[in-house]
Structures are given as C-alpha cells and as structure tokens.
PDB file of N, CA and C in Angstrom:
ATOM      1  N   UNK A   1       3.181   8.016 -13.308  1.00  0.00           N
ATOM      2  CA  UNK A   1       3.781   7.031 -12.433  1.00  0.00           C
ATOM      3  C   UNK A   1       5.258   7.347 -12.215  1.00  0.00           C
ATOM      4  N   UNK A   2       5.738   7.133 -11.555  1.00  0.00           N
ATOM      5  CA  UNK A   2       7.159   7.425 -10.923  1.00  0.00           C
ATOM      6  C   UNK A   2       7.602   5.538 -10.674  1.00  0.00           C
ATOM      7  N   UNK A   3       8.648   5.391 -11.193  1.00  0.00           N
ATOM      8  CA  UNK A   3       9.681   4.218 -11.323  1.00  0.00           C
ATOM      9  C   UNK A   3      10.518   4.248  -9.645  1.00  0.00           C
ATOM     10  N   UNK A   4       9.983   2.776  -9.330  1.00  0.00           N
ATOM     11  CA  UNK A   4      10.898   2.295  -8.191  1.00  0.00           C
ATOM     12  C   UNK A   4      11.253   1.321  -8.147  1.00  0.00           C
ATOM     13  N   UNK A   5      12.397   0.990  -7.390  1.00  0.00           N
ATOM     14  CA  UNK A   5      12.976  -0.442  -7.680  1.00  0.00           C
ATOM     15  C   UNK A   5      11.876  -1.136  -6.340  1.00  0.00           C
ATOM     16  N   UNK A   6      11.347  -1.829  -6.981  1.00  0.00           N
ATOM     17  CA  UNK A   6      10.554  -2.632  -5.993  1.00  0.00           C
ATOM     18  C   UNK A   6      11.224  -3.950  -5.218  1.00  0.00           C
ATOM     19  N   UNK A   7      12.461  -4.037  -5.473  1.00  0.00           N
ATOM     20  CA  UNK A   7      13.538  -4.501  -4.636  1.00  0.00           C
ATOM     21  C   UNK A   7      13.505  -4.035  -3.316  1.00  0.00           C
ATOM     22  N   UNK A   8      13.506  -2.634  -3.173  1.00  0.00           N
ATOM     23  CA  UNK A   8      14.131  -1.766  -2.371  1.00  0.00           C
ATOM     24  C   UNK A   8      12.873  -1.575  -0.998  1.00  0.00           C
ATOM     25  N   UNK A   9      11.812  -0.771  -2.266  1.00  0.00           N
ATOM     26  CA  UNK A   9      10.448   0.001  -1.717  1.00  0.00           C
ATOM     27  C   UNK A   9       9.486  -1.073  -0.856  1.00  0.00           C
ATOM     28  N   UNK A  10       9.559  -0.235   0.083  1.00  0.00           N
ATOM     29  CA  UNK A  10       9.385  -1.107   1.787  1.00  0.00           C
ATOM     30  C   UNK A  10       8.172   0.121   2.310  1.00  0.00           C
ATOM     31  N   UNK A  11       7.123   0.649   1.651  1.00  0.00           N
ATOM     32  CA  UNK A  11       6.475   1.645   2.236  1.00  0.00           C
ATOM     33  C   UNK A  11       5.754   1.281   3.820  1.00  0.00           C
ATOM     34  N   UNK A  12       5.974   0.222   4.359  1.00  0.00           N
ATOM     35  CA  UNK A  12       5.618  -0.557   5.942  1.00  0.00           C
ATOM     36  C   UNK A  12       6.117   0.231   6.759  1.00  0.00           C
ATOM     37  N   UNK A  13       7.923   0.160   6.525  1.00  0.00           N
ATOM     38  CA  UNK A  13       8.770   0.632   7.354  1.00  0.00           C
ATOM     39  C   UNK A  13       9.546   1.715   6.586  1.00  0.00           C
ATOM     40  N   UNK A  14       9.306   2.402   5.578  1.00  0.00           N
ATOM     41  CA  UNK A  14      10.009   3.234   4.892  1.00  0.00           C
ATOM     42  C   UNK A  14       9.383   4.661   5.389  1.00  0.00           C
ATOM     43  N   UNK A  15       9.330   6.040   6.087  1.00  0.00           N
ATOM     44  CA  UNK A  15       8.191   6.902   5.357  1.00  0.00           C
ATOM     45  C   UNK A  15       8.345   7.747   4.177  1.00  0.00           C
ATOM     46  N   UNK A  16       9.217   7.544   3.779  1.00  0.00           N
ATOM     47  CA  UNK A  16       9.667   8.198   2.437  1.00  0.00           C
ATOM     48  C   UNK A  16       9.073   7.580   0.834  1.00  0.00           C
ATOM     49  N   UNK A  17       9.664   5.467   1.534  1.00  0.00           N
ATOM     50  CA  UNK A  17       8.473   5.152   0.332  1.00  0.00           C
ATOM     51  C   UNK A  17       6.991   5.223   0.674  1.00  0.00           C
ATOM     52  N   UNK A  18       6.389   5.142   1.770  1.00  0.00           N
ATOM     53  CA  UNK A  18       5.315   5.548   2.456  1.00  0.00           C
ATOM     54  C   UNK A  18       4.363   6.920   1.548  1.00  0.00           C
ATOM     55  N   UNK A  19       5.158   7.830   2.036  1.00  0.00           N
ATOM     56  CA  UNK A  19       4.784   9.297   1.150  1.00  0.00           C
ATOM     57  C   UNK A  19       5.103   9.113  -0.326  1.00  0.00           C
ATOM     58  N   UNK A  20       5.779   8.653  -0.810  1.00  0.00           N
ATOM     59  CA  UNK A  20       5.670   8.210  -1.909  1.00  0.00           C
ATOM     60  C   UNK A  20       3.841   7.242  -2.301  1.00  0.00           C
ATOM     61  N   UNK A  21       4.137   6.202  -2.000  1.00  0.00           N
ATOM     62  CA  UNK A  21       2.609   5.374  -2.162  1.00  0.00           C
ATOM     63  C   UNK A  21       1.973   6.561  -2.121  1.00  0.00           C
ATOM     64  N   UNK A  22       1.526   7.254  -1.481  1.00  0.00           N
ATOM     65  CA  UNK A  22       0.355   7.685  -0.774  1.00  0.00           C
ATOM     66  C   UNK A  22       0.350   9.175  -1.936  1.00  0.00           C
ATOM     67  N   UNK A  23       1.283   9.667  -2.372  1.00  0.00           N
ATOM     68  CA  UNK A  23       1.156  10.978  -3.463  1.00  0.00           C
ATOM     69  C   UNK A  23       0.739  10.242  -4.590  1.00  0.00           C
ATOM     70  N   UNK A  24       1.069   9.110  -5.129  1.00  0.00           N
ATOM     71  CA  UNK A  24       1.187   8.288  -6.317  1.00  0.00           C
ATOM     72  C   UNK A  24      -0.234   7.551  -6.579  1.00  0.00           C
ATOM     73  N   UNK A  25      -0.491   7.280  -5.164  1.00  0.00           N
ATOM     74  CA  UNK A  25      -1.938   6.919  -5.363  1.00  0.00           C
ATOM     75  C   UNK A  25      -3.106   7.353  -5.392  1.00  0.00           C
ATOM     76  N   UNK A  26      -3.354   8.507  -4.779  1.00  0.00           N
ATOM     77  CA  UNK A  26      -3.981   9.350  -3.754  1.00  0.00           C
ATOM     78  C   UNK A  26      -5.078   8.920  -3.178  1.00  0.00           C
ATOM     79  N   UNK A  27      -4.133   7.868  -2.443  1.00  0.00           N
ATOM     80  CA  UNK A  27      -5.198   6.670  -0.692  1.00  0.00           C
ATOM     81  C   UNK A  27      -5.821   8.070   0.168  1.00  0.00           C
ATOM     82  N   UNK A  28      -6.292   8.194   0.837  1.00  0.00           N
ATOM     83  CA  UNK A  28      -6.849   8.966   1.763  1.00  0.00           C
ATOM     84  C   UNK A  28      -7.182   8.195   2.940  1.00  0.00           C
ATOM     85  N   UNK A  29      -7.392   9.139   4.102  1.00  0.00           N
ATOM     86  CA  UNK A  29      -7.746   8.193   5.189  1.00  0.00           C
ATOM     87  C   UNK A  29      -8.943   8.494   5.621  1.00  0.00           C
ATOM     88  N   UNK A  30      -9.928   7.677   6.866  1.00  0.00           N
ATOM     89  CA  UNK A  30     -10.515   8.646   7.594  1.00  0.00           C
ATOM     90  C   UNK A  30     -10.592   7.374   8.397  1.00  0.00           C
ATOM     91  N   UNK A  31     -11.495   8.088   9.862  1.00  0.00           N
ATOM     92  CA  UNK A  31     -11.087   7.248  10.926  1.00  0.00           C
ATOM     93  C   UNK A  31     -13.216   7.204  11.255  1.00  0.00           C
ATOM     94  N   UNK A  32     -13.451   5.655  11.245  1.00  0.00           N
ATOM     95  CA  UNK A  32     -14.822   5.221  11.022  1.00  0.00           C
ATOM     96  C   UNK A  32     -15.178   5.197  12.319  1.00  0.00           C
ATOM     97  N   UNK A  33     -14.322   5.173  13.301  1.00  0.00           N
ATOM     98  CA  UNK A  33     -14.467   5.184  15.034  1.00  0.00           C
ATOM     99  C   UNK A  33     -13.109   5.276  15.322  1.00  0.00           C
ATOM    100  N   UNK A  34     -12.597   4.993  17.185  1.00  0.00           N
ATOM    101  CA  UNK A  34     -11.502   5.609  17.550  1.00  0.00           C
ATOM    102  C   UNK A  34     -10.236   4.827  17.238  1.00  0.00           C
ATOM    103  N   UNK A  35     -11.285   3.434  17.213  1.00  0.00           N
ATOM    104  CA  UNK A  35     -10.012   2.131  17.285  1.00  0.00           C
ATOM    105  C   UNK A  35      -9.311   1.576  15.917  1.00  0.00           C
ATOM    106  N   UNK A  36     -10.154   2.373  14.909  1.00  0.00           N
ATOM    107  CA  UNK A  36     -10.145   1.867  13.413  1.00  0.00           C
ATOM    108  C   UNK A  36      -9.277   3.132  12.306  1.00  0.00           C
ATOM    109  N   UNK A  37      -8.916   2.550  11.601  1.00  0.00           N
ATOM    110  CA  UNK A  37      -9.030   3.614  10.354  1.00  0.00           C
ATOM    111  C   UNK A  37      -8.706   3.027   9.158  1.00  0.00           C
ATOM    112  N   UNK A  38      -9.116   3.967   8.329  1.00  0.00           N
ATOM    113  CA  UNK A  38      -9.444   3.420   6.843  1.00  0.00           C
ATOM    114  C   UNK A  38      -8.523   3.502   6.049  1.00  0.00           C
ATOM    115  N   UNK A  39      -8.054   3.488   4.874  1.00  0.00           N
ATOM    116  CA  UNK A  39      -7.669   3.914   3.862  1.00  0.00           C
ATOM    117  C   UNK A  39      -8.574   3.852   2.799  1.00  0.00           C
ATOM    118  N   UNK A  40      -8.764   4.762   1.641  1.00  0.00           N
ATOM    119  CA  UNK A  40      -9.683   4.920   0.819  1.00  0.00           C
ATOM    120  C   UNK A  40      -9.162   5.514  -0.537  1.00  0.00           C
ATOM    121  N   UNK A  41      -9.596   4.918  -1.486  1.00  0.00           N
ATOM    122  CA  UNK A  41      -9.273   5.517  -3.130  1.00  0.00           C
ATOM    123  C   UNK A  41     -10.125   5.929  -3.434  1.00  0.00           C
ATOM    124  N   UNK A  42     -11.887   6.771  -3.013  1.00  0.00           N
ATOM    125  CA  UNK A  42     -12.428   6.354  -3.547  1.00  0.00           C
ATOM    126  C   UNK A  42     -13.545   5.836  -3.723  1.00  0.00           C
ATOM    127  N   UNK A  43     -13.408   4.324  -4.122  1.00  0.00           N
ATOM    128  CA  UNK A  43     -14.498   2.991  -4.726  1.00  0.00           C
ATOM    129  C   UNK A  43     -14.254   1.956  -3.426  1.00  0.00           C
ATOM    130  N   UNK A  44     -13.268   1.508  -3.130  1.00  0.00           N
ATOM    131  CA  UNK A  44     -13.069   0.965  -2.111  1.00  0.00           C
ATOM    132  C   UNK A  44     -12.237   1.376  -0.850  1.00  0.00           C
ATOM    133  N   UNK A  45     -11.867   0.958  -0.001  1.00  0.00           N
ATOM    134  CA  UNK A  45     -11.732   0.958   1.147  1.00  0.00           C
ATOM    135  C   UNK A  45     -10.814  -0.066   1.802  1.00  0.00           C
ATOM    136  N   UNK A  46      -9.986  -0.310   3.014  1.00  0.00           N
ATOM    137  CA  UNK A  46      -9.451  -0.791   3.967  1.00  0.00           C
ATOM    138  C   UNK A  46      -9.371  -0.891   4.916  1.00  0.00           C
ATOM    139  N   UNK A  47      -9.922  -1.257   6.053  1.00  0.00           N
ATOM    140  CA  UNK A  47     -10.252  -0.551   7.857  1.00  0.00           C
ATOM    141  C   UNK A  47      -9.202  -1.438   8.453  1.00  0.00           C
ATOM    142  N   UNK A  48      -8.330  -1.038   9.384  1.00  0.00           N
ATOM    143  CA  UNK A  48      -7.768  -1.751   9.857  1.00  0.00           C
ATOM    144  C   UNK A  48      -7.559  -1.131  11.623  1.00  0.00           C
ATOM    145  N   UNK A  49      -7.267  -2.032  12.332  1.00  0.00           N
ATOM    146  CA  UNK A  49      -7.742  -1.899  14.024  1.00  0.00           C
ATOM    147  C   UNK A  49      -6.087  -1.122  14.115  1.00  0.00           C
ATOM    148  N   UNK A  50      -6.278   0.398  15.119  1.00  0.00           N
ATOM    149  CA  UNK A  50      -5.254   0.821  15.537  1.00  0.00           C
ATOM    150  C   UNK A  50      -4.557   0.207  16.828  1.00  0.00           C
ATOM    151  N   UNK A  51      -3.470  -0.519  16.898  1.00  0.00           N
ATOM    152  CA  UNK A  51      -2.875  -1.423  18.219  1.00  0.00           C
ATOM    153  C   UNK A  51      -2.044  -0.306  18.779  1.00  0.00           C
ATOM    154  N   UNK A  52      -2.140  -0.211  20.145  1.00  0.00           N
ATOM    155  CA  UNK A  52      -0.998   0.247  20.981  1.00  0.00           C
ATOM    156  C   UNK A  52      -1.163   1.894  20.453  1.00  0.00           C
ATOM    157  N   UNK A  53      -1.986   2.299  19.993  1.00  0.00           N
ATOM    158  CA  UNK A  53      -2.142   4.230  20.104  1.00  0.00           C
ATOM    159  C   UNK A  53      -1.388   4.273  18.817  1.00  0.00           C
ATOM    160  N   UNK A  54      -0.869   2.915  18.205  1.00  0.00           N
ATOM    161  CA  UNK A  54      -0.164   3.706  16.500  1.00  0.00           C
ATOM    162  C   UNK A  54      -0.898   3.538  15.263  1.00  0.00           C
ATOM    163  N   UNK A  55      -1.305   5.013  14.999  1.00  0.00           N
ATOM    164  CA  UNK A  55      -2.226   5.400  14.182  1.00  0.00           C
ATOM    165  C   UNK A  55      -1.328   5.053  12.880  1.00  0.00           C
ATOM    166  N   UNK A  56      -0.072   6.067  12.959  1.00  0.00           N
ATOM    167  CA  UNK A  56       0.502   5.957  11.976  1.00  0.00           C
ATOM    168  C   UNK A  56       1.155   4.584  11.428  1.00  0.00           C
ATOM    169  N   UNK A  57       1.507   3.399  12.274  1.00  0.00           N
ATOM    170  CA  UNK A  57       1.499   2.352  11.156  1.00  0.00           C
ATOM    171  C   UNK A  57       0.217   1.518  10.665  1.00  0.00           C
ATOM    172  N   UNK A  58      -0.629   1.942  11.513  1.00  0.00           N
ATOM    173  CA  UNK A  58      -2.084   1.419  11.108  1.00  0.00           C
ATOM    174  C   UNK A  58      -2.485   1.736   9.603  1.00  0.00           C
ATOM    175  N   UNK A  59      -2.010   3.284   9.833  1.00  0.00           N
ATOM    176  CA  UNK A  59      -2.484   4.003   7.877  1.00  0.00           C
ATOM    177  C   UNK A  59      -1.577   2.991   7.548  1.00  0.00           C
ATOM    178  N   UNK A  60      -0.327   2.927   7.657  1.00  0.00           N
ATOM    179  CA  UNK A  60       0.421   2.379   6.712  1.00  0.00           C
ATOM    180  C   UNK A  60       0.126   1.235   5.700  1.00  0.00           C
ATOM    181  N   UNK A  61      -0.357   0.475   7.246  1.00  0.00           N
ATOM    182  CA  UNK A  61      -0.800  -1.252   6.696  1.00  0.00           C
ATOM    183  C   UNK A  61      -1.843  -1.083   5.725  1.00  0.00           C
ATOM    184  N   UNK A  62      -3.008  -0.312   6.500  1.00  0.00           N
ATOM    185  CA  UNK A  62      -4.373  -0.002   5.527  1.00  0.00           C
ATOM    186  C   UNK A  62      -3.907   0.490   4.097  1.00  0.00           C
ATOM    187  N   UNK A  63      -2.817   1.451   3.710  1.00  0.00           N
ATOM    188  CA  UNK A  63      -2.682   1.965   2.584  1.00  0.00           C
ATOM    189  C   UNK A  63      -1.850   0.622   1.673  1.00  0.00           C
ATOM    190  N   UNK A  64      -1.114   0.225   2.567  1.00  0.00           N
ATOM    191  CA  UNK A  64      -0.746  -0.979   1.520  1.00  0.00           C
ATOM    192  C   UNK A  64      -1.387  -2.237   1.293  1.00  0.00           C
ATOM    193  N   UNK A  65      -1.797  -2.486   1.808  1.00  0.00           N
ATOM    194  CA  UNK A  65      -3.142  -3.604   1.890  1.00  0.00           C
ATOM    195  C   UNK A  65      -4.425  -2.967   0.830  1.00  0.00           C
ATOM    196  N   UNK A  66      -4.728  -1.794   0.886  1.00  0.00           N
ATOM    197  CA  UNK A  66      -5.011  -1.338  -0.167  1.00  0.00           C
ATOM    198  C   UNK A  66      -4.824  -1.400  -1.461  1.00  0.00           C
ATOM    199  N   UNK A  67      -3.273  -0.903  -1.598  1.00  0.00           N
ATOM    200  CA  UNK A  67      -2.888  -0.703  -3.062  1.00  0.00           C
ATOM    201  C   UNK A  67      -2.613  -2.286  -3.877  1.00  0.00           C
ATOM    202  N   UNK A  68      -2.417  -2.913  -2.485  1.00  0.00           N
ATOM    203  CA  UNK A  68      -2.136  -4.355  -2.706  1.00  0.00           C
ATOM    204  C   UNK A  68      -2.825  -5.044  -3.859  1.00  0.00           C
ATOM    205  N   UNK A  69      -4.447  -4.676  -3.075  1.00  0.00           N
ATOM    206  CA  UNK A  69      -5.666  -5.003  -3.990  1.00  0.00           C
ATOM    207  C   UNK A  69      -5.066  -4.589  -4.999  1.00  0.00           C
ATOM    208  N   UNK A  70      -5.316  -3.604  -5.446  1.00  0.00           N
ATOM    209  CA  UNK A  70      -5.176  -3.686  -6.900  1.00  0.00           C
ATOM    210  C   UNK A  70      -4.365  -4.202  -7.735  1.00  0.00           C
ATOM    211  N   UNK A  71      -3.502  -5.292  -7.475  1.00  0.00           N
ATOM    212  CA  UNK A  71      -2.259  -6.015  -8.313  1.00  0.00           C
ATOM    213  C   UNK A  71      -3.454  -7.157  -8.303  1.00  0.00           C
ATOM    214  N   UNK A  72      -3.094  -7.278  -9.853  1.00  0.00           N
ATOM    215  CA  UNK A  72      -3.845  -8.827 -10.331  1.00  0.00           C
ATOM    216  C   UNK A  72      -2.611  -9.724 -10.939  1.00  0.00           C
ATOM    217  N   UNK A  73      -2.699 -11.032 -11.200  1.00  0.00           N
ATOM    218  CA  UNK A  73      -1.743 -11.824 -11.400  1.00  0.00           C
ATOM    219  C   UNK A  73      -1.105 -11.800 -12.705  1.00  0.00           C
ATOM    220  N   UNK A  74      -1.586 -10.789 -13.839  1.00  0.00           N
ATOM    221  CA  UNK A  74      -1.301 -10.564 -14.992  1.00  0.00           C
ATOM    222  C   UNK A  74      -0.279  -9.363 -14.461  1.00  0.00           C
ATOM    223  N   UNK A  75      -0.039  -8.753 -13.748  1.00  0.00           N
ATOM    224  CA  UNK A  75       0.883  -7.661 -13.127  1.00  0.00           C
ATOM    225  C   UNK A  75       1.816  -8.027 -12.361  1.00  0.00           C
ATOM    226  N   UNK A  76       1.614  -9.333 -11.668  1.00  0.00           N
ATOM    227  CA  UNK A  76       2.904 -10.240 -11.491  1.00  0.00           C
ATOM    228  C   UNK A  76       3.713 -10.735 -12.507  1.00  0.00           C
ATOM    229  N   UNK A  77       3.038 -11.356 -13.277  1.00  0.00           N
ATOM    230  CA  UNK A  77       3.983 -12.055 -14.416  1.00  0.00           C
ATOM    231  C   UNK A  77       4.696 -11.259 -15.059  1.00  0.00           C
ATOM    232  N   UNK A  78       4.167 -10.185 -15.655  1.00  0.00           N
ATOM    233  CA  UNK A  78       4.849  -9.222 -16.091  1.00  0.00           C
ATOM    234  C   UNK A  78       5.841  -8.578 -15.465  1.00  0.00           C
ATOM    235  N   UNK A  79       5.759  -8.372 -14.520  1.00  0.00           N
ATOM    236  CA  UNK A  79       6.832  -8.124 -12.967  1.00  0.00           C
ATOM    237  C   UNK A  79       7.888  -9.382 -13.365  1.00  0.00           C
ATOM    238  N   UNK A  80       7.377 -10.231 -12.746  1.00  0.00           N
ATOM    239  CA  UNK A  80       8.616 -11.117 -13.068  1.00  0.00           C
ATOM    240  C   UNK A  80       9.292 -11.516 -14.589  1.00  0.00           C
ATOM    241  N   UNK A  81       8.574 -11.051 -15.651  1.00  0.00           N
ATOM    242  CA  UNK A  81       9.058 -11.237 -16.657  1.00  0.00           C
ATOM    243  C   UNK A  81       9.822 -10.097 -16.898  1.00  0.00           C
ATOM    244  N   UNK A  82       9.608  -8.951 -16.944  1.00  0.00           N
ATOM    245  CA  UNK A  82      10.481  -7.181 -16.976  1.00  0.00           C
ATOM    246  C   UNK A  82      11.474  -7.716 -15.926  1.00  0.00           C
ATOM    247  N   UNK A  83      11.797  -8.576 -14.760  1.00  0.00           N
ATOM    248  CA  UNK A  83      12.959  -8.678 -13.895  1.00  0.00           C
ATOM    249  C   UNK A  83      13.780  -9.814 -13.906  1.00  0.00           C
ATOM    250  N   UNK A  84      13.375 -10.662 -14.733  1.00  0.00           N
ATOM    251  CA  UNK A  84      14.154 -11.643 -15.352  1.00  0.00           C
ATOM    252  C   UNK A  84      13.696 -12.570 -14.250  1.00  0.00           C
ATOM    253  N   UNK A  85      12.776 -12.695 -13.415  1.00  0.00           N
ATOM    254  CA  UNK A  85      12.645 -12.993 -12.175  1.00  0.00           C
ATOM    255  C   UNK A  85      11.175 -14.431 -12.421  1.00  0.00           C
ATOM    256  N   UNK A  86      11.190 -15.180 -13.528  1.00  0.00           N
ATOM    257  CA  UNK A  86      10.149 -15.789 -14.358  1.00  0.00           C
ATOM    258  C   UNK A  86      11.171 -16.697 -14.467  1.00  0.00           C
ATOM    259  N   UNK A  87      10.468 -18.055 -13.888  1.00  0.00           N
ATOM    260  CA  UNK A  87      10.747 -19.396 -14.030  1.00  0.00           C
ATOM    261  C   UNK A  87       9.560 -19.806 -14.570  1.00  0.00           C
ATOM    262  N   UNK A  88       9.839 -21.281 -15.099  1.00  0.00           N
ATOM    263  CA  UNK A  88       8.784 -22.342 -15.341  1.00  0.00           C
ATOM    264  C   UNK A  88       8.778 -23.716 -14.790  1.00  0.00           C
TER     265      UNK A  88
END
C-alpha cells in the first residue's frame, strides 16, 4: 500500500491520484457495449453509462465507485480515529 493524505486525494478530478487508485488496486476495465463501461477487480464489477463521448471520466467514476465498495464502516472509524477526526 502506498500512504496518501486522503485530505488531498481527489482520484475524480486528479489523474495522477487516478493512476495512482488504479496501480494500487489493479481495477481493470472493459467496455460491456458502446455506451457503458465497467470497472472490474476481478469478483465484482461497476458499469457505469458513458455521457457526452467521455470515456475517460466514466472509468474514473466506475473505478471509484468501485473501490468505494470496499470501505466498510469499521474502516471509517478507524479513519477518523488515526485523524483525530472522531467525535461522539
């Protein structure tokens, strides 16, 4: 794993944190028809509709909407507890 300030890391509009996600995870894509495409780990999957001919923020969304999944709420708390960022 590689350390980021998740303050910062914006992989939507970043492509640097973008390529980052995407080495770290290794999402893959493929395209299920013309209007769609996927992101994939794998076991599961993400399809999301390409708007306006942009493929490339389409992966984007799909790859983070992806990785998204995999945060469970025991990975929040801990998040906010490692950032001092934990109220009660």
């Amino acid at each position: 794993m590689v350390p980021v300030n998740l303050d910062q890391f914006d992989p939507l509009n970043s492509r640097d944190d973008l390529i980052k996600l995407l080495v770290e995870t290794g999402i893959s894509f493929s395209r299920p028809n013309d209007s769609d495409i996927a992101a994939e780990d794998g076991d599961t999957g993400v399809e999301i509709t390409v708007r306006r001919g942009d493929v490339v923020t389409a992966a984007a969304r799909a790859a983070c909407e992806l990785a998204a999944s995999w945060i469970d709420d025991g990975d929040v708390q801990a998040w906010k507890i490692t950032t001092g960022r934990f109220s009660r």
